[in-house]
N, C-alpha and C. Protein backbone atom coordinates (compact mmCIF):
# COMPACT_ATOMS: atom_id res chain seq x y z
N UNK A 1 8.95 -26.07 37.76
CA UNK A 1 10.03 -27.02 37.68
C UNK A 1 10.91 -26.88 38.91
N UNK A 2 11.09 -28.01 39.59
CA UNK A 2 12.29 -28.10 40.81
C UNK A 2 13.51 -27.73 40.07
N UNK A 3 14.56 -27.66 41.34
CA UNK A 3 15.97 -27.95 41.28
C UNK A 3 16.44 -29.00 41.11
N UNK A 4 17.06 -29.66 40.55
CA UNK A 4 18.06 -31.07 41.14
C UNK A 4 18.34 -30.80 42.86
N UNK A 5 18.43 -31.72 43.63
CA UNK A 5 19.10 -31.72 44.72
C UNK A 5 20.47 -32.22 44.83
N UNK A 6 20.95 -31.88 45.88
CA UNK A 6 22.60 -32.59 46.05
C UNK A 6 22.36 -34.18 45.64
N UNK A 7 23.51 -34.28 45.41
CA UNK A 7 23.94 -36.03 44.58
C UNK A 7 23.66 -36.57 46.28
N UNK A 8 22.82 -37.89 46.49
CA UNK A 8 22.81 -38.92 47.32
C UNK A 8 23.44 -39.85 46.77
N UNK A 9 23.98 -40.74 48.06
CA UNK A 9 24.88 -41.60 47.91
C UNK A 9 24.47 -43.21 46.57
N UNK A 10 23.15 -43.05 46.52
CA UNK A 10 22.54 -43.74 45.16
C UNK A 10 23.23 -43.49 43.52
N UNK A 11 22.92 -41.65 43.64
CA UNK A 11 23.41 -40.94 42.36
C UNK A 11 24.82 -41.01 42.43
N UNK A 12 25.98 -40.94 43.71
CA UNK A 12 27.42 -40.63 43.70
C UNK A 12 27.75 -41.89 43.36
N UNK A 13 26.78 -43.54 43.72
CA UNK A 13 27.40 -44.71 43.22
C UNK A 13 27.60 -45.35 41.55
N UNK A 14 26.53 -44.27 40.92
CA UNK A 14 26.23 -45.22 39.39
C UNK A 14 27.27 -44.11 39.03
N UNK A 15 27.74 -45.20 37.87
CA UNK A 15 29.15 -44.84 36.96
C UNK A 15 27.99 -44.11 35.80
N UNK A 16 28.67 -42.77 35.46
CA UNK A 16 28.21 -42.38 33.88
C UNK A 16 28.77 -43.28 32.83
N UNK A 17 27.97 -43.60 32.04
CA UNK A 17 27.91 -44.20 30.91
C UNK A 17 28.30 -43.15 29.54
N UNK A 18 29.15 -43.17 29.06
CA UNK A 18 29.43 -41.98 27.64
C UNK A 18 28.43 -43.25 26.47
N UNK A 19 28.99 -44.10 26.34
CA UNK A 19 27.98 -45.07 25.43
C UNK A 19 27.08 -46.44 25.83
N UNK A 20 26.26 -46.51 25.42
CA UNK A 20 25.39 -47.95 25.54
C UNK A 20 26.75 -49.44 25.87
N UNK A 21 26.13 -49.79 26.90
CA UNK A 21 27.00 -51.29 26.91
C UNK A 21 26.62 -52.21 25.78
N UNK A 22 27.85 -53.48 25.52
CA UNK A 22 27.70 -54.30 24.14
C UNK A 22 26.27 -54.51 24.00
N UNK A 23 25.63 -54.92 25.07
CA UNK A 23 24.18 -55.78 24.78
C UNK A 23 23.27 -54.97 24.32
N UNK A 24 23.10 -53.70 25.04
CA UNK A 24 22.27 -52.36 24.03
C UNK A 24 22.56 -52.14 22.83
N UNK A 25 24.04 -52.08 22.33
CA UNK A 25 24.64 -52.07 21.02
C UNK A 25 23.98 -52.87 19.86
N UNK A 26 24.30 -54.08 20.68
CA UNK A 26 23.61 -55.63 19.81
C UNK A 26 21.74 -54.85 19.43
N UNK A 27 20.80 -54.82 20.70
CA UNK A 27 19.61 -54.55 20.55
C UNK A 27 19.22 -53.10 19.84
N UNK A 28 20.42 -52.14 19.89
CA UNK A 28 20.03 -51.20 19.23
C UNK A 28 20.11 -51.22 17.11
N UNK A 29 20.77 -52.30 16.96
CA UNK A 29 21.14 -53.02 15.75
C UNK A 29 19.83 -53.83 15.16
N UNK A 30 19.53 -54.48 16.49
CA UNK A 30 18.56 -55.82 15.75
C UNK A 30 17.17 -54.51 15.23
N UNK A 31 17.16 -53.56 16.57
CA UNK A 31 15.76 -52.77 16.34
C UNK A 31 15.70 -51.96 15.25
N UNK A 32 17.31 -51.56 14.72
CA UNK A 32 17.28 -50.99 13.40
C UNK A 32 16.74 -51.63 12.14
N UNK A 33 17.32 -53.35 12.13
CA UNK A 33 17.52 -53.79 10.69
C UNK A 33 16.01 -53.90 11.01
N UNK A 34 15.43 -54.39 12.42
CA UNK A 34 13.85 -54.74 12.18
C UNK A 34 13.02 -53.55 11.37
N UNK A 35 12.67 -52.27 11.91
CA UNK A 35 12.23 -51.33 11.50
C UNK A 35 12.37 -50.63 9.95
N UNK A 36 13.76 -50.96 9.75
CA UNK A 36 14.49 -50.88 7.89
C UNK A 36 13.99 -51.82 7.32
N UNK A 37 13.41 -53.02 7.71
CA UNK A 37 12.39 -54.13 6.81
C UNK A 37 10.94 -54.12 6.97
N UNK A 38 10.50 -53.01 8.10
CA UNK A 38 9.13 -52.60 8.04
C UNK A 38 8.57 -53.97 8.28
N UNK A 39 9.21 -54.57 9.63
CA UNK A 39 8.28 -55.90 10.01
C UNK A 39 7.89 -54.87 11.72
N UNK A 40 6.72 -55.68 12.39
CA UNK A 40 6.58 -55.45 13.35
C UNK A 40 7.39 -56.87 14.63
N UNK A 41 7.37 -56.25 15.71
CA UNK A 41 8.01 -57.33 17.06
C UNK A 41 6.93 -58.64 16.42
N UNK A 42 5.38 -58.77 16.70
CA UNK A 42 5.26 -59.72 16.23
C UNK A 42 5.25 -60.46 15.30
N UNK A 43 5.47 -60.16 13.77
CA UNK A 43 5.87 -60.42 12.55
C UNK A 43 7.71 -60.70 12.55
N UNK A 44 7.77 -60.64 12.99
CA UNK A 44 9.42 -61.08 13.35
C UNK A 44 9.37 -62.32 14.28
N UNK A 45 8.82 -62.28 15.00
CA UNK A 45 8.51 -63.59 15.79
C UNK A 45 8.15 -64.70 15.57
N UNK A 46 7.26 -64.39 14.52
CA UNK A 46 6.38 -65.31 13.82
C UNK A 46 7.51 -66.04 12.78
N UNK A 47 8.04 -65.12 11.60
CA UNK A 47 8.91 -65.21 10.87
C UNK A 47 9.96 -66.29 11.52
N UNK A 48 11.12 -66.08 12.62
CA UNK A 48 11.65 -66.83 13.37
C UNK A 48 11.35 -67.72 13.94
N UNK A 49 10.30 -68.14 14.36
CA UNK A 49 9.60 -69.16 15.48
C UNK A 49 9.72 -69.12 16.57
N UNK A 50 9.44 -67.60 17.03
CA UNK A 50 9.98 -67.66 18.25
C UNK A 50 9.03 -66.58 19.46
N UNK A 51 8.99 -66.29 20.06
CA UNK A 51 7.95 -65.33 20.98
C UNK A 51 8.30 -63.85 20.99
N UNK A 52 7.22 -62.86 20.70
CA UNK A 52 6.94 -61.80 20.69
C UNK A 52 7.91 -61.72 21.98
N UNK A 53 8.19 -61.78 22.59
CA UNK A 53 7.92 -61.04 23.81
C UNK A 53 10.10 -61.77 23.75
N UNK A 54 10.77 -62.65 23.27
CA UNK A 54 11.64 -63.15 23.14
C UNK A 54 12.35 -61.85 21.96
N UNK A 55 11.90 -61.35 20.78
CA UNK A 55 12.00 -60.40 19.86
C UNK A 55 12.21 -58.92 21.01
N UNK A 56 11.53 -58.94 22.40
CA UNK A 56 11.80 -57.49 22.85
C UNK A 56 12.43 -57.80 23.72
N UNK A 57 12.85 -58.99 24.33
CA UNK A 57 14.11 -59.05 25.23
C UNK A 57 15.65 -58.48 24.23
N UNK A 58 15.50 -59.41 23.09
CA UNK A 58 16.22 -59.03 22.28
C UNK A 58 16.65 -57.45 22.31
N UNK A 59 16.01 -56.83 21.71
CA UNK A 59 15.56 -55.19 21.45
C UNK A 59 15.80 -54.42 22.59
N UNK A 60 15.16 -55.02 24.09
CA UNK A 60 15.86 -54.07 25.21
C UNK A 60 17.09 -54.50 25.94
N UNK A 61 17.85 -55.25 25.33
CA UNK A 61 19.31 -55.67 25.45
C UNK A 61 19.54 -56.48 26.77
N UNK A 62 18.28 -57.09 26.93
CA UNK A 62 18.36 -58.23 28.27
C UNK A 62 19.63 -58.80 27.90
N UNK A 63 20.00 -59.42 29.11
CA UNK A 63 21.49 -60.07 29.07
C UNK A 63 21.52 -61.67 28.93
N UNK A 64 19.72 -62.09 29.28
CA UNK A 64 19.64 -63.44 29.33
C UNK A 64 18.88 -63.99 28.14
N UNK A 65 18.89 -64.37 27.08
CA UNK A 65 18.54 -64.29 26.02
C UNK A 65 19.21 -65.11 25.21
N UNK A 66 18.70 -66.57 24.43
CA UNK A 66 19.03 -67.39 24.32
C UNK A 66 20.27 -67.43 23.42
N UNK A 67 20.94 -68.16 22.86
CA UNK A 67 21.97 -67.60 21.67
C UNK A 67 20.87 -68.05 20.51
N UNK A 68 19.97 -69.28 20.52
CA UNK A 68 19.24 -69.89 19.16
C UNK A 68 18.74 -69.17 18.92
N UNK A 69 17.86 -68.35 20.09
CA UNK A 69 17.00 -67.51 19.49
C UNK A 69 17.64 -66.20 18.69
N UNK A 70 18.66 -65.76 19.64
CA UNK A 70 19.60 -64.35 18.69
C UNK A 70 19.72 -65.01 17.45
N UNK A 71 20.23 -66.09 17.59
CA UNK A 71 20.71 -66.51 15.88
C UNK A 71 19.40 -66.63 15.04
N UNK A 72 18.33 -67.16 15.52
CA UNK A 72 17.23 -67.54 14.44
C UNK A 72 16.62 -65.64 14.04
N UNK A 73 16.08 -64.95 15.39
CA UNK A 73 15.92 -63.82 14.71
C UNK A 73 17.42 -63.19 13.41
N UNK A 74 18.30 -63.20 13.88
CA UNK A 74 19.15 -62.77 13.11
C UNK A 74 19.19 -63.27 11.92
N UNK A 75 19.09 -64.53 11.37
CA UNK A 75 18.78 -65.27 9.97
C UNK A 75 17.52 -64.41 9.53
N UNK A 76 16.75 -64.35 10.41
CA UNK A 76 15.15 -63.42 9.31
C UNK A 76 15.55 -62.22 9.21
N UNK A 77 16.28 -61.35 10.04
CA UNK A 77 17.03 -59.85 9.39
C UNK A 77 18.18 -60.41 8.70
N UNK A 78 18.46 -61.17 8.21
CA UNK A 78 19.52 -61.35 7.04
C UNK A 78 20.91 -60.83 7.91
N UNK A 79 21.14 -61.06 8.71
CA UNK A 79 22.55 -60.15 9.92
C UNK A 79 23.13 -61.96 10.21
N UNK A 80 24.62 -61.35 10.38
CA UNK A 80 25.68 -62.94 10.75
C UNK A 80 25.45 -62.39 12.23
N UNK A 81 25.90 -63.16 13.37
CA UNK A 81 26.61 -62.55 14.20
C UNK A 81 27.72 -62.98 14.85
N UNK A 82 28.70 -61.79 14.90
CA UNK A 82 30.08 -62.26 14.77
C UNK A 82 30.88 -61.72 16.00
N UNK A 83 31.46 -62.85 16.08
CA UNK A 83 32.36 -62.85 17.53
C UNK A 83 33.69 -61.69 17.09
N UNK A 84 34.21 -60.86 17.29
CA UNK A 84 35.49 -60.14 17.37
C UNK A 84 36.46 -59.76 18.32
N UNK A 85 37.08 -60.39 18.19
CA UNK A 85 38.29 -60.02 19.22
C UNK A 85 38.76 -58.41 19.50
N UNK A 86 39.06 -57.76 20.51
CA UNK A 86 39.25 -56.57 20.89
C UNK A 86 40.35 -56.41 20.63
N UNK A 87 40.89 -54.69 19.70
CA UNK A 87 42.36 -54.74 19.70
C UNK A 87 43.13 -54.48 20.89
N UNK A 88 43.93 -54.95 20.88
CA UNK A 88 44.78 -54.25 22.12
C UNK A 88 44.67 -55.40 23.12
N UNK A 89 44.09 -56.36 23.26
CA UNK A 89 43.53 -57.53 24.32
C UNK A 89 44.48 -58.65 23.97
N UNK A 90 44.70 -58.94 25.38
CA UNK A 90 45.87 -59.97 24.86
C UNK A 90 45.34 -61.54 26.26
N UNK A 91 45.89 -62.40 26.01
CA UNK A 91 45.22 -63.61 26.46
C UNK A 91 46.12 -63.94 28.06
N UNK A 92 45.23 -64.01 29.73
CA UNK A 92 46.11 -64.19 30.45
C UNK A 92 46.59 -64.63 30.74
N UNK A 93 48.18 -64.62 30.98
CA UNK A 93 49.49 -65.05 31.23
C UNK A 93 50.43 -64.61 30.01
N UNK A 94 49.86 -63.91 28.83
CA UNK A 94 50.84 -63.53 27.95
C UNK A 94 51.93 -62.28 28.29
């Protein structure tokens, strides 16, 4: 096994992450309720009308990803999805 080497200016630029950003959040959710209903990526797809491969954009928290489609998979896991306002966030110019 190597050493780590000194931090390059690549490693000194990326910010540590303590938690997953929203969109991992979202995909780490959908991949739960999927797996807790014992469907597979393509049995979910099918179910929704929508593409295998649309079910794992979902799942790896792509950012471009339709809203119909979030919503239609989300109707076959039985999940709303719901907009929430942040506490503490206030609207600008207030």
């Amino acid at each position: 096994m190597t050493e780590p080497g000194p931090p390059t200016a690549a490693t000194k630029s990326r910010p540590r992450r303590s938690a997953r950003p929203p969109a991992g959040q979202i995909a780490d959710g959908f991949t739960s309720r999927r797996l807790q209903l014992g469907l597979t990526q393509t049995r979910l797809a099918a179910m929704a009308g929508v593409s295998r491969s649309s079910v794992q954009a979902i799942e790896s928290g792509r950012a471009t990803v339709q809203l119909d489609v979030l919503v239609a998979v989300a109707d076959v896991l039985g999940c709303d999805i719901v907009l929430a306002a942040r506490a503490g966030r206030r609207l600008p110019g207030d």
